[in-house]
PDB file of N, CA and C in Angstrom:
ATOM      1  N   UNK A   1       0.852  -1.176   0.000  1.00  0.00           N
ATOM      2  CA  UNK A   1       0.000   0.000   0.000  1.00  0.00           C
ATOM      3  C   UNK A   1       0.902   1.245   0.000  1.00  0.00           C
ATOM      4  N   UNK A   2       0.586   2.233  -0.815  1.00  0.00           N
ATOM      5  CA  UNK A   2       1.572   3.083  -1.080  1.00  0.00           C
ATOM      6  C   UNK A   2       1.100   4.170   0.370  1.00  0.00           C
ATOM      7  N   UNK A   3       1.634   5.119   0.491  1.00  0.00           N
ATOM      8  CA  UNK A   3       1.547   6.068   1.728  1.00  0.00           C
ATOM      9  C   UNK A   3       0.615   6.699   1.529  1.00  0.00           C
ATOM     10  N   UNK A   4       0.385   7.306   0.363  1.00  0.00           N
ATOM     11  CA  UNK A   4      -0.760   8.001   0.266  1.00  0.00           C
ATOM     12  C   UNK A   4      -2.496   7.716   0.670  1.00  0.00           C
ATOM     13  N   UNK A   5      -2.251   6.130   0.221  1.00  0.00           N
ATOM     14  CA  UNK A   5      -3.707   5.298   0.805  1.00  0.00           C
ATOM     15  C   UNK A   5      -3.344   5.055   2.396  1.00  0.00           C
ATOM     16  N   UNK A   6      -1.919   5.063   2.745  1.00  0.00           N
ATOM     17  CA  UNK A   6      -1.722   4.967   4.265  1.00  0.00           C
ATOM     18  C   UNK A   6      -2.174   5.430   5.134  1.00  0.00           C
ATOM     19  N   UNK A   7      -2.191   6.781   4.534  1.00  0.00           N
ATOM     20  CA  UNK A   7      -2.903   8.329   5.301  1.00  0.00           C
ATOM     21  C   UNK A   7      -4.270   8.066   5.181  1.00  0.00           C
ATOM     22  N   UNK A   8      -4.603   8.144   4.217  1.00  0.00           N
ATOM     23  CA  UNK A   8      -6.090   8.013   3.585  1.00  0.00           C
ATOM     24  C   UNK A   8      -6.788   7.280   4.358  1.00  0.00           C
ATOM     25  N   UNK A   9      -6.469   5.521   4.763  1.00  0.00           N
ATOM     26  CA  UNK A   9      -7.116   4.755   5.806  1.00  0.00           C
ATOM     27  C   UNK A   9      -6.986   5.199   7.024  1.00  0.00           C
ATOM     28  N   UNK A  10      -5.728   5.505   7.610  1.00  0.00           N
ATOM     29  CA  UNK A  10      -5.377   6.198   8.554  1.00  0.00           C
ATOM     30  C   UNK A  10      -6.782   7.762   9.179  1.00  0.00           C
ATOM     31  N   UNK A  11      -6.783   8.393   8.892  1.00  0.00           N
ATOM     32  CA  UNK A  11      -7.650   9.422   8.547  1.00  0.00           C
ATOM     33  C   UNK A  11      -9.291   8.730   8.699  1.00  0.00           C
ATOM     34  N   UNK A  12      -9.149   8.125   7.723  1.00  0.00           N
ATOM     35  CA  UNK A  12     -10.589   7.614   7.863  1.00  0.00           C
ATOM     36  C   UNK A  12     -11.592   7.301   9.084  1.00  0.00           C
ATOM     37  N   UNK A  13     -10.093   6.860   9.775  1.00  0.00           N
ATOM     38  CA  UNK A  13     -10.573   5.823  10.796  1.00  0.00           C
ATOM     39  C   UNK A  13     -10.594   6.662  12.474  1.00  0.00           C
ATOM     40  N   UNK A  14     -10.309   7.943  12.155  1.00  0.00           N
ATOM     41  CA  UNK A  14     -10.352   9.061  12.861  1.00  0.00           C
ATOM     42  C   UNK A  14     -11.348  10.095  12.618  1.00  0.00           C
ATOM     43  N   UNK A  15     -12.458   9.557  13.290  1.00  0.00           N
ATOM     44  CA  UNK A  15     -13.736  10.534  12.883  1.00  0.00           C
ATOM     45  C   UNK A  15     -13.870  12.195  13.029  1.00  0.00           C
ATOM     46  N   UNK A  16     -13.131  12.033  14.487  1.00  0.00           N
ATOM     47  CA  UNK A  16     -12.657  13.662  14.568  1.00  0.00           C
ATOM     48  C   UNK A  16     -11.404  14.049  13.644  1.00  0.00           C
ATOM     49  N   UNK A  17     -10.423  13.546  13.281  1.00  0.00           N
ATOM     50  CA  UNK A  17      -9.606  14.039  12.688  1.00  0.00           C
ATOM     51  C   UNK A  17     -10.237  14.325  11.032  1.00  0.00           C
ATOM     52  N   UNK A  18     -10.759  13.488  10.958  1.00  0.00           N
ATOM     53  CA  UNK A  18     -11.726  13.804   9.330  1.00  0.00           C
ATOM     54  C   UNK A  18     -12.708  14.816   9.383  1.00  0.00           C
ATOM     55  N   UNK A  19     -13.567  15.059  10.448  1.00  0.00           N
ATOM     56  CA  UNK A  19     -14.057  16.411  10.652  1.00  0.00           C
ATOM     57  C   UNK A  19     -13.521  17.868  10.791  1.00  0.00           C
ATOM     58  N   UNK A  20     -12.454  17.484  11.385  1.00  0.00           N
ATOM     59  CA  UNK A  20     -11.432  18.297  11.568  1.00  0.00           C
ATOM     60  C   UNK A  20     -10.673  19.046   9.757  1.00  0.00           C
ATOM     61  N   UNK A  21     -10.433  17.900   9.401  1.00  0.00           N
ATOM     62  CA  UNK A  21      -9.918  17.985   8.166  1.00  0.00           C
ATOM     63  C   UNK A  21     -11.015  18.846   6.979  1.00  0.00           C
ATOM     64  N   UNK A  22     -11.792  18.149   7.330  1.00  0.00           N
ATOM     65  CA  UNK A  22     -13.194  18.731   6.473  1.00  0.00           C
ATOM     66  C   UNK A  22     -13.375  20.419   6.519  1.00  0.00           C
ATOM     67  N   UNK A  23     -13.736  20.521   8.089  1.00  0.00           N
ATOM     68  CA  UNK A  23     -13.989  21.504   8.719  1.00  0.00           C
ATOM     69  C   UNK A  23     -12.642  22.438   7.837  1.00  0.00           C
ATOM     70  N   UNK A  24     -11.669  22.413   7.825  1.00  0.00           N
ATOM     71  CA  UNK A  24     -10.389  23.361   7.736  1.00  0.00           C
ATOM     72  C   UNK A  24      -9.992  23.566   6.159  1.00  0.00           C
ATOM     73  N   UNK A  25     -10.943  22.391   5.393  1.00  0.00           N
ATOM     74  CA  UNK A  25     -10.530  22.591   3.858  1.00  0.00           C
ATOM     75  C   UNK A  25     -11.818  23.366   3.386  1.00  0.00           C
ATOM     76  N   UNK A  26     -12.812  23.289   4.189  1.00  0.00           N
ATOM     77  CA  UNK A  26     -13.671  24.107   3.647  1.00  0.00           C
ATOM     78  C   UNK A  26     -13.192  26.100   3.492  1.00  0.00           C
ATOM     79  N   UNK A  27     -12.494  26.549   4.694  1.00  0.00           N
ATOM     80  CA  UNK A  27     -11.805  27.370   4.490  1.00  0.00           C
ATOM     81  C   UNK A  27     -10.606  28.151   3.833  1.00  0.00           C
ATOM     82  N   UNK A  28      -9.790  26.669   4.178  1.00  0.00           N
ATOM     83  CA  UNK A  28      -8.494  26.891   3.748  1.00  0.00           C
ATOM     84  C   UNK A  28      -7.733  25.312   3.176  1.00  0.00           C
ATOM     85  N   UNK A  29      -8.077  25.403   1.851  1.00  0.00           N
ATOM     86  CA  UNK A  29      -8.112  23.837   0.800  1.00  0.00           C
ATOM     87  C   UNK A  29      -6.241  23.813   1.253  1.00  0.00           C
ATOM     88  N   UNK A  30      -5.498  25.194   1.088  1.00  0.00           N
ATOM     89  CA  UNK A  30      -3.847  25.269   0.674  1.00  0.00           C
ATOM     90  C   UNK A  30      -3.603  24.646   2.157  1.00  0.00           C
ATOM     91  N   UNK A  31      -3.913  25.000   3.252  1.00  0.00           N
ATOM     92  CA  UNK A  31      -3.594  24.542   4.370  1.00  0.00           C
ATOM     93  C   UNK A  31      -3.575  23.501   4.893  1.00  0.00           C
ATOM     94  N   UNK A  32      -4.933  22.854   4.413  1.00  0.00           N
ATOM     95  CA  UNK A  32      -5.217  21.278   4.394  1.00  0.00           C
ATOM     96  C   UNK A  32      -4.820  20.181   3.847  1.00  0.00           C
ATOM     97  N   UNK A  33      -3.786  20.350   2.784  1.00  0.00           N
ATOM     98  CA  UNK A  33      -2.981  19.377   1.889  1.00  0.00           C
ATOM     99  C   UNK A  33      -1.411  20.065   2.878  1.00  0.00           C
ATOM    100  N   UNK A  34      -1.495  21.370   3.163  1.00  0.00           N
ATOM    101  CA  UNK A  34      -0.247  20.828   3.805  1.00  0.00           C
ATOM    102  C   UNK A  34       0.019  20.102   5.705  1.00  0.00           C
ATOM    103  N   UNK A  35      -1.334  20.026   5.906  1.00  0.00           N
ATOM    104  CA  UNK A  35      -1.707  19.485   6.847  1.00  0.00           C
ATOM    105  C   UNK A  35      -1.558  18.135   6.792  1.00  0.00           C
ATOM    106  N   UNK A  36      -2.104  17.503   5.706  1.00  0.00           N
ATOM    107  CA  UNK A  36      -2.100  16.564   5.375  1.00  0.00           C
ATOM    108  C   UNK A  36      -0.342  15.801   5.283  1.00  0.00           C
ATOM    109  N   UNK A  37       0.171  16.555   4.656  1.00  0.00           N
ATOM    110  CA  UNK A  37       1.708  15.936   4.434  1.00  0.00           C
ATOM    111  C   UNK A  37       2.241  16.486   5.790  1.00  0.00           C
ATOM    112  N   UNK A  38       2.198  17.201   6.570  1.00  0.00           N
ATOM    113  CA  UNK A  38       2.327  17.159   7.951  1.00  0.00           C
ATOM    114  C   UNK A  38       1.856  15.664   8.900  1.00  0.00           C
ATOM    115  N   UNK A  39       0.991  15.885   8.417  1.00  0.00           N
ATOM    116  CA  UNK A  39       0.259  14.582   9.443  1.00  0.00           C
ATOM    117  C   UNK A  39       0.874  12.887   8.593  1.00  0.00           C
ATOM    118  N   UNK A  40       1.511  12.959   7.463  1.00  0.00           N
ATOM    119  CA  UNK A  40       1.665  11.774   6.831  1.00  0.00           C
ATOM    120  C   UNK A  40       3.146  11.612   7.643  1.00  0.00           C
ATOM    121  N   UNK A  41       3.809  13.038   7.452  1.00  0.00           N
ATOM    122  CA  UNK A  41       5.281  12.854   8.255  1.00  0.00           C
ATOM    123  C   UNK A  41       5.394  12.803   9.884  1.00  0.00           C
ATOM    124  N   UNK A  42       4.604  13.145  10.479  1.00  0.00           N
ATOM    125  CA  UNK A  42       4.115  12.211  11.985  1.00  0.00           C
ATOM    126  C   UNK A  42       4.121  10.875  12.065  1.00  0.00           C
ATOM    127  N   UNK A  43       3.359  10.055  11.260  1.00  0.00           N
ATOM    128  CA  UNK A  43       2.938   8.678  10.661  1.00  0.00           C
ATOM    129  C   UNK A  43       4.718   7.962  10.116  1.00  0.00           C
ATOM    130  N   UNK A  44       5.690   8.745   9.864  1.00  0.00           N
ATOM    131  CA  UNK A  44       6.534   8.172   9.083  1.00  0.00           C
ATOM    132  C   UNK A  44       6.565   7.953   8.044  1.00  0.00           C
ATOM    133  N   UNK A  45       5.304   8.094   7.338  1.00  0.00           N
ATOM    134  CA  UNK A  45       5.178   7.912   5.806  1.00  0.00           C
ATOM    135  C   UNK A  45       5.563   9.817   4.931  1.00  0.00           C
ATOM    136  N   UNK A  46       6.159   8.774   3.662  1.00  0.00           N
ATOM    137  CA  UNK A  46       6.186  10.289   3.098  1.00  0.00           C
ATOM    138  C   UNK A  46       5.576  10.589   1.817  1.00  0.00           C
ATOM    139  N   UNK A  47       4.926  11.428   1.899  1.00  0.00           N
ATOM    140  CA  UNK A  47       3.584  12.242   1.205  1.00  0.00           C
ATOM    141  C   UNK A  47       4.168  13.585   0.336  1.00  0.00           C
ATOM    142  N   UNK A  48       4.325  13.638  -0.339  1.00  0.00           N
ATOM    143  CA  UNK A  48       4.274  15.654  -1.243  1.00  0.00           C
ATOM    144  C   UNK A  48       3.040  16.044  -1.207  1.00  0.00           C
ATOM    145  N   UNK A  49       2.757  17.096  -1.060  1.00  0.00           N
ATOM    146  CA  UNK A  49       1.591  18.204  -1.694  1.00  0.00           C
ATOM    147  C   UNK A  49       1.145  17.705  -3.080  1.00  0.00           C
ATOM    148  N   UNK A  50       1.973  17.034  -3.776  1.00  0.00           N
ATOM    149  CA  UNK A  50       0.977  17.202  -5.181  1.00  0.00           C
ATOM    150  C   UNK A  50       0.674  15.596  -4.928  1.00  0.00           C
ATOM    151  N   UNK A  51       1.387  14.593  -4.643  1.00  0.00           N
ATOM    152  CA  UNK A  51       0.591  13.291  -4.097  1.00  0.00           C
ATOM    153  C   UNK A  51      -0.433  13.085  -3.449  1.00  0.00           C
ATOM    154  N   UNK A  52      -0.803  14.126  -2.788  1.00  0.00           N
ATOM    155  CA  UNK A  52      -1.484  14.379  -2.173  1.00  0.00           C
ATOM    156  C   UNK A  52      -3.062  14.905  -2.868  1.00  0.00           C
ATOM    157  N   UNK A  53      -2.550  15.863  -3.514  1.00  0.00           N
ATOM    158  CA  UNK A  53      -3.921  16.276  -4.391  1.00  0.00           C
ATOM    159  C   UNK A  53      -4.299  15.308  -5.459  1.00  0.00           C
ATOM    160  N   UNK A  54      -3.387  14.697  -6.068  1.00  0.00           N
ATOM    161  CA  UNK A  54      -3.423  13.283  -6.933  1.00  0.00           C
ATOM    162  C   UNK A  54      -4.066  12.707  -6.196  1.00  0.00           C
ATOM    163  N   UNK A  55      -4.069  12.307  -5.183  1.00  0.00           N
ATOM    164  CA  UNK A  55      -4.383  10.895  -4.240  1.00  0.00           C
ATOM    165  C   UNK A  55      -5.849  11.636  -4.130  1.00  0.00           C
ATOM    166  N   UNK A  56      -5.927  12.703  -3.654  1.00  0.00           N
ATOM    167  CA  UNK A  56      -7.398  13.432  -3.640  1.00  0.00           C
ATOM    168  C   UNK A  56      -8.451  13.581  -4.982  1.00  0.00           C
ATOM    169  N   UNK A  57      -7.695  13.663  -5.873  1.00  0.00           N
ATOM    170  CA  UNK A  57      -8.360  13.638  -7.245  1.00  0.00           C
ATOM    171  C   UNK A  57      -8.884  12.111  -7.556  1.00  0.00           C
ATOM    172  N   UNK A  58      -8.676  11.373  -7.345  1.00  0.00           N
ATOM    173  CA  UNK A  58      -8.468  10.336  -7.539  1.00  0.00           C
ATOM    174  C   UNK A  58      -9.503   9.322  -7.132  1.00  0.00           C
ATOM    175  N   UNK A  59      -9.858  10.222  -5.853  1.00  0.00           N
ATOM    176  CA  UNK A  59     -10.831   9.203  -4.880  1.00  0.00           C
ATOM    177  C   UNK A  59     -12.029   8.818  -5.378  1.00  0.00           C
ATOM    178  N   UNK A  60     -12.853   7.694  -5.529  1.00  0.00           N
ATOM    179  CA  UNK A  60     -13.860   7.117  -5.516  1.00  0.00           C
ATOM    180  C   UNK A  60     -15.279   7.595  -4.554  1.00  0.00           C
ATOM    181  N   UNK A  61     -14.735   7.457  -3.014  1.00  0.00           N
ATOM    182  CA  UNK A  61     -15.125   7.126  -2.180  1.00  0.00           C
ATOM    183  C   UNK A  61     -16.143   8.384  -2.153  1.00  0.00           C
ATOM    184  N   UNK A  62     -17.810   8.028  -2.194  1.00  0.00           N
ATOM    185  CA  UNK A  62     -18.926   9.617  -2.118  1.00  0.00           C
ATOM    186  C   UNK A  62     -18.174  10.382  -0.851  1.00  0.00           C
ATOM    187  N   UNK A  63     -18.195  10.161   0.005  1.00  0.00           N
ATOM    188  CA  UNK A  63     -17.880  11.438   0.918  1.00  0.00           C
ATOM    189  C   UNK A  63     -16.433  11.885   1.160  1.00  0.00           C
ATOM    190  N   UNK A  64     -15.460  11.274   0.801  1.00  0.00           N
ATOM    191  CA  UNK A  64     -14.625  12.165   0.063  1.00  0.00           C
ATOM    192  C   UNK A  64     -14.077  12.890  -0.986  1.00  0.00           C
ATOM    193  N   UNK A  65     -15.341  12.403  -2.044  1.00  0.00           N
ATOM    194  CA  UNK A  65     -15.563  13.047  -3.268  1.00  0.00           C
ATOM    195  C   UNK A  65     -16.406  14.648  -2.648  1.00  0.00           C
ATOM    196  N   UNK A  66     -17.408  15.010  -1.842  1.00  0.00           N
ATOM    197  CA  UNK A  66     -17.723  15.682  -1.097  1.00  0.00           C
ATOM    198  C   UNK A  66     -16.454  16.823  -0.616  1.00  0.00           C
ATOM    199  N   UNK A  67     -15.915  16.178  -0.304  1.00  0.00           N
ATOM    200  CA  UNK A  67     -14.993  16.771   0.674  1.00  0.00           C
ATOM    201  C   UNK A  67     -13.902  17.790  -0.871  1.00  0.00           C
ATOM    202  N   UNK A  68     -14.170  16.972  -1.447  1.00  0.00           N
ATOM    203  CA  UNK A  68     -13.336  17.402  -2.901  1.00  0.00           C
ATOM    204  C   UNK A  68     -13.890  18.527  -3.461  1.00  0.00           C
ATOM    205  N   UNK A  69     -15.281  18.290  -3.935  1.00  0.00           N
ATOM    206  CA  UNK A  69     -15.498  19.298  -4.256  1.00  0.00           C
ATOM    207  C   UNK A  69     -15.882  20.871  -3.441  1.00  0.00           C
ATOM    208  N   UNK A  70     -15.966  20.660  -2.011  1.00  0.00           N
ATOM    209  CA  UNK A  70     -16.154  21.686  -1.767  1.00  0.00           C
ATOM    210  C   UNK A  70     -14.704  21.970  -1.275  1.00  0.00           C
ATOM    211  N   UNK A  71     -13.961  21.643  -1.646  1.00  0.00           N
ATOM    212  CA  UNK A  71     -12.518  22.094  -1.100  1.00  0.00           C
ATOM    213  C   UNK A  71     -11.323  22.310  -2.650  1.00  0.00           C
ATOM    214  N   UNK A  72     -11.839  22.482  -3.604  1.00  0.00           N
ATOM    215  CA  UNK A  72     -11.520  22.160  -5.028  1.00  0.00           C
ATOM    216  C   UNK A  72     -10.736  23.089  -5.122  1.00  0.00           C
ATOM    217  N   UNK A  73     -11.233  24.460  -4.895  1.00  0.00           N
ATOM    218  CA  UNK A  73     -10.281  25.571  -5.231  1.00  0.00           C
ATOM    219  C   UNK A  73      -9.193  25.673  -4.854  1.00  0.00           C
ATOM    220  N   UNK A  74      -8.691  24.719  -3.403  1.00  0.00           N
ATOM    221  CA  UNK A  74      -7.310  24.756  -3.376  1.00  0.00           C
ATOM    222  C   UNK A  74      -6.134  23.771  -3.750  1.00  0.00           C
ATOM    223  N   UNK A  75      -7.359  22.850  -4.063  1.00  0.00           N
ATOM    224  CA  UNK A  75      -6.532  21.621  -4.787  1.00  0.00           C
ATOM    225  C   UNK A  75      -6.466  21.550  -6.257  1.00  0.00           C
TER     226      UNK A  75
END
């Protein structure tokens, strides 16, 4: 599993941290991808900003497709 889905399950499985996440891309999309590669390098895994929006573009999943589009403009 590459890191990017690492985070991704990771995250998931953190209801507040996904609210959290939600909550902060609705404001600020630029902050939240670098949040994101913040929080991947906590984890030990390593993540870029644009793997990151790839990995976000990418998603299937309805409610993080949600999360996509209302957070689009910064990704």
């Amino acid at each position: 599993m590459d890191s990017s889905r690492q985070l991704y399950e990771a995250i998931r499985q953190d209801r507040q941290l996904t609210a959290s996440l939600y909550r902060q891309a609705l404001n600020d999309p630029t902050g939240t991808v670098k949040r994101l590669v913040a929080l991947a390098t906590e984890r030990g895994l390593s993540v870029s900003t644009e793997e990151v929006r790839r990995f976000v573009a990418e998603l299937e999943d309805p409610k993080s497709r949600r999360w996509l589009d209302k957070a689009r403009g910064g990704l």
